[in-house]
C-alpha atoms as a PDB file:
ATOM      1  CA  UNK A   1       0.000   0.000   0.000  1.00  0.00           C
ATOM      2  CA  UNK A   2       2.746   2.216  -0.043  1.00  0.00           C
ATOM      3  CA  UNK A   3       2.333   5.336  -2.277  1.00  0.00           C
ATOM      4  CA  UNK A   4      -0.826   3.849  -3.201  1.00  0.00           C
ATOM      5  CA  UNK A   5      -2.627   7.405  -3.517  1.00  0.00           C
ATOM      6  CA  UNK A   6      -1.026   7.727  -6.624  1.00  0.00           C
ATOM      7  CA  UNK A   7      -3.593   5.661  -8.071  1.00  0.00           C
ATOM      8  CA  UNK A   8      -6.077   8.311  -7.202  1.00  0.00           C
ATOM      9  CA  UNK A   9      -7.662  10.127 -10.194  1.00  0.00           C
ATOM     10  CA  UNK A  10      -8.362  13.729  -9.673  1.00  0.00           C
ATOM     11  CA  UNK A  11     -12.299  15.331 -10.645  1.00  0.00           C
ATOM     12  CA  UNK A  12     -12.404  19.040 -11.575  1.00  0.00           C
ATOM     13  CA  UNK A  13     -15.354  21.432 -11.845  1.00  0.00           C
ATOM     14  CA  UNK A  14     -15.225  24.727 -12.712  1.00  0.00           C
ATOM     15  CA  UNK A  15     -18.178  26.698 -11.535  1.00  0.00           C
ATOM     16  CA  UNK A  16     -19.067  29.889 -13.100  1.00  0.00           C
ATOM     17  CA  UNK A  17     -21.458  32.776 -11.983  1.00  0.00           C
ATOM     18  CA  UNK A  18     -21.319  35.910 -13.990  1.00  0.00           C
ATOM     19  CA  UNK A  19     -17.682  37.488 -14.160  1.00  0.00           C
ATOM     20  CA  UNK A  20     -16.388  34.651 -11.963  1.00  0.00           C
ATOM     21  CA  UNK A  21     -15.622  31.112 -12.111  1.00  0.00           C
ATOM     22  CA  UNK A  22     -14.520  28.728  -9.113  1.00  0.00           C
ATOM     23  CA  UNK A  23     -12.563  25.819  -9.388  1.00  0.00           C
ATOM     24  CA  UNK A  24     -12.521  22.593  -7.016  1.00  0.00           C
ATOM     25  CA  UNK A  25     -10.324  19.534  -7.593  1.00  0.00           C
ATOM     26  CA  UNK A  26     -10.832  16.760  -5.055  1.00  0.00           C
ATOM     27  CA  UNK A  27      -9.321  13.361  -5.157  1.00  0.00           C
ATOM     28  CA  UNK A  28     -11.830  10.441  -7.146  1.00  0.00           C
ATOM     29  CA  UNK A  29     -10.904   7.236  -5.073  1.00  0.00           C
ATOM     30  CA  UNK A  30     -12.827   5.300  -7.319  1.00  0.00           C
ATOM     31  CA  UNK A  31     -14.378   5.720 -11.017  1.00  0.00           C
ATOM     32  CA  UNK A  32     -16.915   3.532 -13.823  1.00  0.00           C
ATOM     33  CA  UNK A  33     -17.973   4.866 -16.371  1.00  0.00           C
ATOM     34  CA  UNK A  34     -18.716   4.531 -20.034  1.00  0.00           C
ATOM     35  CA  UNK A  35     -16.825   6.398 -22.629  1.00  0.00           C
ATOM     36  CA  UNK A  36     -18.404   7.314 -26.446  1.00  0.00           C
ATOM     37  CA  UNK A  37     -16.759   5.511 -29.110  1.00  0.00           C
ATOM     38  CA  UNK A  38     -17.369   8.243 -31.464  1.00  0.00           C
ATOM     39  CA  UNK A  39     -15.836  12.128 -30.781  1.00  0.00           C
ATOM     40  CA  UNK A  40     -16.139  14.194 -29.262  1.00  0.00           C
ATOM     41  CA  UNK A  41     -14.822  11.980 -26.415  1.00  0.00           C
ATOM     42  CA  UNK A  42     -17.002  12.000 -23.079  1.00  0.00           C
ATOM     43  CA  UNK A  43     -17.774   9.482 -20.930  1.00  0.00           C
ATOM     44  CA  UNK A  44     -20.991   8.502 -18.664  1.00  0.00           C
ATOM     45  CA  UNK A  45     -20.340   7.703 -15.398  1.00  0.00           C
ATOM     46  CA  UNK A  46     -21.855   5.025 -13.505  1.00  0.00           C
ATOM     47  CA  UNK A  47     -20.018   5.172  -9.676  1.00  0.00           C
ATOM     48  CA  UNK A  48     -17.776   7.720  -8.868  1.00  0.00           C
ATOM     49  CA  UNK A  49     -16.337   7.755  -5.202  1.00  0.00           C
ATOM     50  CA  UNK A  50     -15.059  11.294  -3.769  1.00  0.00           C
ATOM     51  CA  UNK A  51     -13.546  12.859  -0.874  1.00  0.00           C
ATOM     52  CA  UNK A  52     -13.057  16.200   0.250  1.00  0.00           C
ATOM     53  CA  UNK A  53     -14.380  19.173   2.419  1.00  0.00           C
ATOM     54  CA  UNK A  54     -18.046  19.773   3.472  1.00  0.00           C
ATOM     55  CA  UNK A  55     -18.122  22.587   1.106  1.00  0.00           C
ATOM     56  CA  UNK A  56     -16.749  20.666  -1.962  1.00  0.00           C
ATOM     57  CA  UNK A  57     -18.864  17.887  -1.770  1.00  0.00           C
ATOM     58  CA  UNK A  58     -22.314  20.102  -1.565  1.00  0.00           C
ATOM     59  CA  UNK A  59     -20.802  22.495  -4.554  1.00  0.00           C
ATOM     60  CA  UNK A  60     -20.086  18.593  -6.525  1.00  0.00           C
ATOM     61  CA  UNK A  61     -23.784  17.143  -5.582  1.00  0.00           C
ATOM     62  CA  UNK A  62     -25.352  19.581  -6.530  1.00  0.00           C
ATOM     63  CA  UNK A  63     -23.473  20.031  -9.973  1.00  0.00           C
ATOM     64  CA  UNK A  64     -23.871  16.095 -10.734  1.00  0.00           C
ATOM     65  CA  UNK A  65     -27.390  16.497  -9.903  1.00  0.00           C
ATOM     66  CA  UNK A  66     -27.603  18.815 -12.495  1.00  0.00           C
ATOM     67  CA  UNK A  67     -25.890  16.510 -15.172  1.00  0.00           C
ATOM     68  CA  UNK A  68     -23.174  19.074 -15.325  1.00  0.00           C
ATOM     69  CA  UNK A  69     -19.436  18.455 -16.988  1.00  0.00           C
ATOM     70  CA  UNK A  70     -17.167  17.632 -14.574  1.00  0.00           C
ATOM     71  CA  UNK A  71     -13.190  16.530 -15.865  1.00  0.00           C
ATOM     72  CA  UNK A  72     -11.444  13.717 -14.705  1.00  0.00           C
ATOM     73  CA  UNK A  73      -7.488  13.559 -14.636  1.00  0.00           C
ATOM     74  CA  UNK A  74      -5.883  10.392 -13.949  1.00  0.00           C
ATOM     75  CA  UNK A  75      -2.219   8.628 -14.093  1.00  0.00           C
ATOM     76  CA  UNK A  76      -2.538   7.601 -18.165  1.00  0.00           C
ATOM     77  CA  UNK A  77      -5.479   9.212 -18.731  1.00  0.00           C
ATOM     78  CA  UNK A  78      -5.972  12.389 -20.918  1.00  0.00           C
ATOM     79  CA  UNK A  79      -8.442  14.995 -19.382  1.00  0.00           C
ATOM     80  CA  UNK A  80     -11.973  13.415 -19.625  1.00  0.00           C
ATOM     81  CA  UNK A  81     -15.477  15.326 -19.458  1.00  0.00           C
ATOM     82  CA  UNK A  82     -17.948  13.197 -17.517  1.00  0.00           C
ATOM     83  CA  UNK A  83     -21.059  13.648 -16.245  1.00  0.00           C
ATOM     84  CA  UNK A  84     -24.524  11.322 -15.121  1.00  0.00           C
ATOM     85  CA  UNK A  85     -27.225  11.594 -17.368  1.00  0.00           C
ATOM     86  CA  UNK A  86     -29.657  11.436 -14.557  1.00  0.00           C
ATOM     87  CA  UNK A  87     -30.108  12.932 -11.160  1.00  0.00           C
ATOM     88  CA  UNK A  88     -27.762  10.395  -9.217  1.00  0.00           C
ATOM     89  CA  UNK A  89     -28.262   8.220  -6.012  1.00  0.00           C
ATOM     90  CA  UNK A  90     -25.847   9.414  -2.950  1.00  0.00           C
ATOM     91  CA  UNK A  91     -24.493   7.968  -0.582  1.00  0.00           C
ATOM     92  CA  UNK A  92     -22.466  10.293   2.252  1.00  0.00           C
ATOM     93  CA  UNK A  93     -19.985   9.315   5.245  1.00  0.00           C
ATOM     94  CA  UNK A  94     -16.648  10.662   6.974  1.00  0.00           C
ATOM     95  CA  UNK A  95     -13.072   9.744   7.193  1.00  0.00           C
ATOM     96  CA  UNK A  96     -10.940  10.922  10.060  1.00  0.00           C
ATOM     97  CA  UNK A  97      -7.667  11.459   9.340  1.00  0.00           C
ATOM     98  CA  UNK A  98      -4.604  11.629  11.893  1.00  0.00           C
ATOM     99  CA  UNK A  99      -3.499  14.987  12.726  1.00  0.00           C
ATOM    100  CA  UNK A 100      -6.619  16.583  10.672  1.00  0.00           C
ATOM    101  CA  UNK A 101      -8.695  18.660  12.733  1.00  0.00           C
ATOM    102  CA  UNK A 102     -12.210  18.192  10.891  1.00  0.00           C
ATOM    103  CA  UNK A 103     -12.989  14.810   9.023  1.00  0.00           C
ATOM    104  CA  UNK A 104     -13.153  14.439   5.163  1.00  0.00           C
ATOM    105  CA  UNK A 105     -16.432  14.011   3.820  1.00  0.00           C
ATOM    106  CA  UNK A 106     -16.700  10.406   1.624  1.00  0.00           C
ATOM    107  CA  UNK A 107     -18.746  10.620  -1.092  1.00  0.00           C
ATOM    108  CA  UNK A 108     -20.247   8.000  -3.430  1.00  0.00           C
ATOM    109  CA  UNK A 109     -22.590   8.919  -6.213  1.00  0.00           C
ATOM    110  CA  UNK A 110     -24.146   5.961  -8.388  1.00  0.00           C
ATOM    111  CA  UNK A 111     -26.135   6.084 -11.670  1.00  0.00           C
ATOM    112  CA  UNK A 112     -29.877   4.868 -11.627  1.00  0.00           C
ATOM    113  CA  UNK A 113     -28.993   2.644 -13.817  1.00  0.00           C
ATOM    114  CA  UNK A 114     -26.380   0.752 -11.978  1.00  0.00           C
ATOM    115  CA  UNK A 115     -28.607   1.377  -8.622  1.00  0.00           C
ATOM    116  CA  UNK A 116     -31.475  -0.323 -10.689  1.00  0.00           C
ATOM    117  CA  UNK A 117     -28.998  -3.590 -11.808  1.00  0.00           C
ATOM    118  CA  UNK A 118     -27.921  -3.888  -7.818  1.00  0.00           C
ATOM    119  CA  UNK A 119     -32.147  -4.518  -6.858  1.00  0.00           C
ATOM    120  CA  UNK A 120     -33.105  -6.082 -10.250  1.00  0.00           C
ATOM    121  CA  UNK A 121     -33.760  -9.878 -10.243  1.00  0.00           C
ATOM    122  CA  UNK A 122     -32.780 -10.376 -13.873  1.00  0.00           C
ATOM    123  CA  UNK A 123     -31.026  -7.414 -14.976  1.00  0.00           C
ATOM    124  CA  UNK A 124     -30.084  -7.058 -18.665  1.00  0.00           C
ATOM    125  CA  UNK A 125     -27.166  -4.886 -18.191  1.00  0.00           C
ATOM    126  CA  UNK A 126     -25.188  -6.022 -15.200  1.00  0.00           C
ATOM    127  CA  UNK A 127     -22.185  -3.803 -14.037  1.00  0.00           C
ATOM    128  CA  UNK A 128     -18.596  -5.233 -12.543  1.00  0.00           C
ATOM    129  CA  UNK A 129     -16.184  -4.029 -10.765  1.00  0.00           C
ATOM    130  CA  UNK A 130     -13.873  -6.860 -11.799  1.00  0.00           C
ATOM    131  CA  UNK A 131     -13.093  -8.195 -15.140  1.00  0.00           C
ATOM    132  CA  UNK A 132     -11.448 -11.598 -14.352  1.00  0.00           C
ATOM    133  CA  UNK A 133     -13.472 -14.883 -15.735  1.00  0.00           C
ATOM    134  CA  UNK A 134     -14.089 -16.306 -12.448  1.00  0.00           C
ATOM    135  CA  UNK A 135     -15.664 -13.579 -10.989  1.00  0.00           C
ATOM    136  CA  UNK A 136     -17.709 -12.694 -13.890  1.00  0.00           C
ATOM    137  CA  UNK A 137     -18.802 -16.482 -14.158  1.00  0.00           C
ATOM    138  CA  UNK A 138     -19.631 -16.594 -10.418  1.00  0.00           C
ATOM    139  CA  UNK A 139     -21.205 -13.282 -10.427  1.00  0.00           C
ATOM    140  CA  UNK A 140     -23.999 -13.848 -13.406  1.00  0.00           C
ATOM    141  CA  UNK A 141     -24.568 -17.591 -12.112  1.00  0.00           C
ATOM    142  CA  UNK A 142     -25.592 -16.102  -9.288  1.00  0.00           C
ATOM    143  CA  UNK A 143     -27.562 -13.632 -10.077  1.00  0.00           C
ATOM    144  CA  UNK A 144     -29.904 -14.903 -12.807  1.00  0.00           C
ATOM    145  CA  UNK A 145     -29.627 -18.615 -11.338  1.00  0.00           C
ATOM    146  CA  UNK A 146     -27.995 -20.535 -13.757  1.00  0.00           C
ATOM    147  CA  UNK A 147     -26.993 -24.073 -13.288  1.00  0.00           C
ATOM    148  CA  UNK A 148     -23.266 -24.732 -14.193  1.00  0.00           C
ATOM    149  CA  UNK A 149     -19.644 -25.090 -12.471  1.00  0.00           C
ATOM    150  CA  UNK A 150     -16.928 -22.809 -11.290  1.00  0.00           C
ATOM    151  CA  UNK A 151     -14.886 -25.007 -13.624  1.00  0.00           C
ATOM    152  CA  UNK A 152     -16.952 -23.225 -16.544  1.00  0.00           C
ATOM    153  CA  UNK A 153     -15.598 -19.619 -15.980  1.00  0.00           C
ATOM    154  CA  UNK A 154     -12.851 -19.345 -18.838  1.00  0.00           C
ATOM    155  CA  UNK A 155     -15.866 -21.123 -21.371  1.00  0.00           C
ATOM    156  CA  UNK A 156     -18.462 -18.614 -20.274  1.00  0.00           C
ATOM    157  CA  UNK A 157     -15.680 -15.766 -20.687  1.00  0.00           C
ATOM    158  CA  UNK A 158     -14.642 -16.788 -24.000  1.00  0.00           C
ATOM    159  CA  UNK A 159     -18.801 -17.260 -24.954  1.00  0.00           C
ATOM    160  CA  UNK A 160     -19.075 -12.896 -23.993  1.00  0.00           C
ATOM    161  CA  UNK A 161     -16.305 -12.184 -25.732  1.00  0.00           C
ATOM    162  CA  UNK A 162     -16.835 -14.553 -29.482  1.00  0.00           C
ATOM    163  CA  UNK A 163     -20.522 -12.811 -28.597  1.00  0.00           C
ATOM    164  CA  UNK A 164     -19.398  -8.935 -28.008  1.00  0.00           C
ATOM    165  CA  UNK A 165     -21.536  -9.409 -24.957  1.00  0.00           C
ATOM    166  CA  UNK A 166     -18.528  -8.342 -22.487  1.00  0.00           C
ATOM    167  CA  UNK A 167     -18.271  -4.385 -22.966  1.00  0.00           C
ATOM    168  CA  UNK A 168     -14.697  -2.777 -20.732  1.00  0.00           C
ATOM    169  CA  UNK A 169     -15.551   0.306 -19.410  1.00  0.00           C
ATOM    170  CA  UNK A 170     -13.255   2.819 -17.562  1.00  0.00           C
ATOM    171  CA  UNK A 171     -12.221   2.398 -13.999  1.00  0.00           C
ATOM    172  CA  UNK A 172      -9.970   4.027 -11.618  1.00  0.00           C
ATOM    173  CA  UNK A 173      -9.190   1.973  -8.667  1.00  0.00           C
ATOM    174  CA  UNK A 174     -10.897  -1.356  -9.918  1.00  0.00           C
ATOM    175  CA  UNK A 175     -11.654  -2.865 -13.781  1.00  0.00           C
ATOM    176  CA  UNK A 176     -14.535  -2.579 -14.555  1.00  0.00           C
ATOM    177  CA  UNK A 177     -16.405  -4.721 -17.369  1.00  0.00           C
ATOM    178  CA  UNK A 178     -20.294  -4.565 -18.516  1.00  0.00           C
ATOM    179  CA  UNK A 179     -22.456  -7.413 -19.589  1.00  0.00           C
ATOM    180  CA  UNK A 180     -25.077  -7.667 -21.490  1.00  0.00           C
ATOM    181  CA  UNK A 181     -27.712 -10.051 -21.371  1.00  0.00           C
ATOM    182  CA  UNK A 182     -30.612 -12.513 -20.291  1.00  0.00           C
ATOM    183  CA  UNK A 183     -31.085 -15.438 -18.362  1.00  0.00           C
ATOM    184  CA  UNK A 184     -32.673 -17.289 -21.461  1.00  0.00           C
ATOM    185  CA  UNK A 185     -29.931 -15.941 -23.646  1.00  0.00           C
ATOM    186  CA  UNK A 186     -27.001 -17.086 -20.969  1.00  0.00           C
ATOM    187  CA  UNK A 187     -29.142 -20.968 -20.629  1.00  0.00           C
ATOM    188  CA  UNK A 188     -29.235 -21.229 -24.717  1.00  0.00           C
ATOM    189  CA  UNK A 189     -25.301 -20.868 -24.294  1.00  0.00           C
ATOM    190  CA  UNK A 190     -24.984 -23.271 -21.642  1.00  0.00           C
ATOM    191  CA  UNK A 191     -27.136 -25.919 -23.803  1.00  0.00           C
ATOM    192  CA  UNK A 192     -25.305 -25.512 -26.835  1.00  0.00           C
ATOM    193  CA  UNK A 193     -22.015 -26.294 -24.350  1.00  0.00           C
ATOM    194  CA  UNK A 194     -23.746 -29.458 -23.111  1.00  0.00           C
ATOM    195  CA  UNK A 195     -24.532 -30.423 -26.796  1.00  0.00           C
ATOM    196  CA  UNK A 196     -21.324 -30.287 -28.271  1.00  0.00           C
ATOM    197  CA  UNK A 197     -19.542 -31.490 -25.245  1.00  0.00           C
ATOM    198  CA  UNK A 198     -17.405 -28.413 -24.360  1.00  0.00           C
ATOM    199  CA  UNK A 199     -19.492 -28.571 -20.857  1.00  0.00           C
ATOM    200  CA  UNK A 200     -20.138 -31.470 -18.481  1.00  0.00           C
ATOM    201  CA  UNK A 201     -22.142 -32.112 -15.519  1.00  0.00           C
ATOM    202  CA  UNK A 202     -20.177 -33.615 -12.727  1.00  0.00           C
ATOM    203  CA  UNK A 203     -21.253 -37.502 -13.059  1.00  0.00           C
ATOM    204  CA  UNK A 204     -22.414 -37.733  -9.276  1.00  0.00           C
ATOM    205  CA  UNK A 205     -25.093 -35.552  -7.449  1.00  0.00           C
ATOM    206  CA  UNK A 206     -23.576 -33.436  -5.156  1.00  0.00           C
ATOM    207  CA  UNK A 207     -23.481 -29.520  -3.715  1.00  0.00           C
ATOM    208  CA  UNK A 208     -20.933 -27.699  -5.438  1.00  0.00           C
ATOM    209  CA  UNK A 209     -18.413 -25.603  -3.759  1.00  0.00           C
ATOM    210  CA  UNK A 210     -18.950 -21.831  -5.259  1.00  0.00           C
ATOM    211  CA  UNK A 211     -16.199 -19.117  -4.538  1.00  0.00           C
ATOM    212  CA  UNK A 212     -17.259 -16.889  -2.256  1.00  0.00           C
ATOM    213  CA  UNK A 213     -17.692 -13.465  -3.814  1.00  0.00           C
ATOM    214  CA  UNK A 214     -16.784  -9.818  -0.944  1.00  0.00           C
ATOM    215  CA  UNK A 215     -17.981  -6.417  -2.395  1.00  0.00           C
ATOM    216  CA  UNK A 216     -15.583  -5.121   0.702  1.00  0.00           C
ATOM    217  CA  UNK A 217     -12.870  -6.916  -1.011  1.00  0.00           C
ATOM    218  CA  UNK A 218     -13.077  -6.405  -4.544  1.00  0.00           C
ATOM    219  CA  UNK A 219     -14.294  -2.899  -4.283  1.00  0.00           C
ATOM    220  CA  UNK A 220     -14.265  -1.476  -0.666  1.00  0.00           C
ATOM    221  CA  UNK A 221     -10.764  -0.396   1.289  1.00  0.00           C
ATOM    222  CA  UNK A 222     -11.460   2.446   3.027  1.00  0.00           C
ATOM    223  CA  UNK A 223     -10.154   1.183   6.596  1.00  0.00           C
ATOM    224  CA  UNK A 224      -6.525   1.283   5.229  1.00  0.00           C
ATOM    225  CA  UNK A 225      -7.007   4.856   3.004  1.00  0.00           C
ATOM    226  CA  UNK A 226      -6.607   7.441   5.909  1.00  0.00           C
ATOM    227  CA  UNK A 227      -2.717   8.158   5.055  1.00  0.00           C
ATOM    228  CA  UNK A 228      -3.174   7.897   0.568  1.00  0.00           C
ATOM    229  CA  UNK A 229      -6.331  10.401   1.302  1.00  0.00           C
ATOM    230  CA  UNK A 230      -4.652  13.097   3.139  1.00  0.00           C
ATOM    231  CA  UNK A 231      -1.887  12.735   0.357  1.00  0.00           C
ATOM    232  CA  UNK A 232      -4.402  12.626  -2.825  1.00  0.00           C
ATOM    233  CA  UNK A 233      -6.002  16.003  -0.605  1.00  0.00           C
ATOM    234  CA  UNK A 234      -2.400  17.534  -0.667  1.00  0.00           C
ATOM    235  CA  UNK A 235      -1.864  17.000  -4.287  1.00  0.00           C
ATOM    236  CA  UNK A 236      -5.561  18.446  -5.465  1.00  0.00           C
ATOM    237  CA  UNK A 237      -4.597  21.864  -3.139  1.00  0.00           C
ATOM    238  CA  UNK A 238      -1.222  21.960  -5.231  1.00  0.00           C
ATOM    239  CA  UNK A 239      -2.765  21.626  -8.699  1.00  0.00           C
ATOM    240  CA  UNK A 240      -5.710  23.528  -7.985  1.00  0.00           C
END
């Protein structure tokens, strides 16, 4: 974990009332979104995770709300204009750091879209914060209730991508991947594997030992980010 704020990204927005214009950079912990194929290159975001003061984060809510541009700088990335299409979902909290008088405020603001995915049974477009095979597998077995083996994960990968049902979208602090797709789409798949004997059924009944899947892990850190936040903070005052 050392140095490991320099995986931050950094969002700016620049807001403007008559002859004067403000400008607040805070650090973006964590980032998906999609980004247009076609120029002019912008990108929708999905999640975007923020900390800063109590002031920043009102000024940013109420700009996202808006669907205003913000721009987000990263380590490899060129500048990016970004904003939600819709009025997003929020989700607030604080961070004390060591030495810092007044906690930073934690921000996380999710599309409606990905907010719908998380409470639909059988969502078409499902959102990931990882891109691996295994998780993917796990992850839409579970959630539209498919029958099939953790043994089937590099199959099912190599299925969304022959398909162009595996879309990588643009992440900062995780990789993020979209699929797209049904439950009778994803069986007709897994039947076509059982036909041509790519796929087979273990030859006993049994249960079947599934890996266990930890948002916390894959996604969530924030017990260890006291030190890389105060350091991402520093570097947005700097380059503000």
């Amino acid at each position: 974990m050392q140095n490991a704020h320099t995986r931050f990204g950094t969002l700016r927005y620049v807001f403007r009332k008559e002859k004067r214009s403000t400008s607040i950079a805070v650090p973006l912990e964590r980032m998906i979104a999609e980004v247009e194929a076609e120029p002019p290159r912008r990108a929708r975001a999905h999640f975007l995770s923020l900390v800063g003061s109590d002031a920043q984060m009102a000024a940013l809510c109420a700009a996202l709300s808006n669907k205003e541009i913000v721009t987000v700088e990263a380590p490899g990335l060129e500048p990016l204009p970004i904003n939600f299409t819709e009025k997003p979902e929020y989700y607030r909290g604080s961070v004390m750091i060591r030495d810092h008088p007044r906690p930073f405020r934690h921000l996380i603001a999710v599309s409606q879209e990905l907010a719908g995915a998380g409470i639909s049974d059988r969502p078409y477009r499902t959102f990931f914060v990882d891109s691996t095979p295994e998780f993917i597998w796990t992850s839409v077995a579970q959630i539209h209730g498919l029958p099939g083996l953790p043994q089937w994960a590099s199959w099912f990968h190599r299925q969304l991508t022959v398909r162009k049902a595996a879309t990588p979208l643009l992440g900062i602090g995780c990789d993020p991947v979209l699929v797209v797709g049904s439950r009778k789409m994803f069986l007709s798949w897994l039947g076509e594997g059982i036909s041509s004997g790519e796929l087979e059924f273990p030859p006993e009944n049994g249960p079947i030992s599934w890996p266990s899947l930890s948002l916390k892990q894959n996604l969530f850190r924030f017990e260890s980010l006291s030190e890389e936040i105060r350091n991402a903070q520093a570097e947005c005052v700097q380059s503000a």
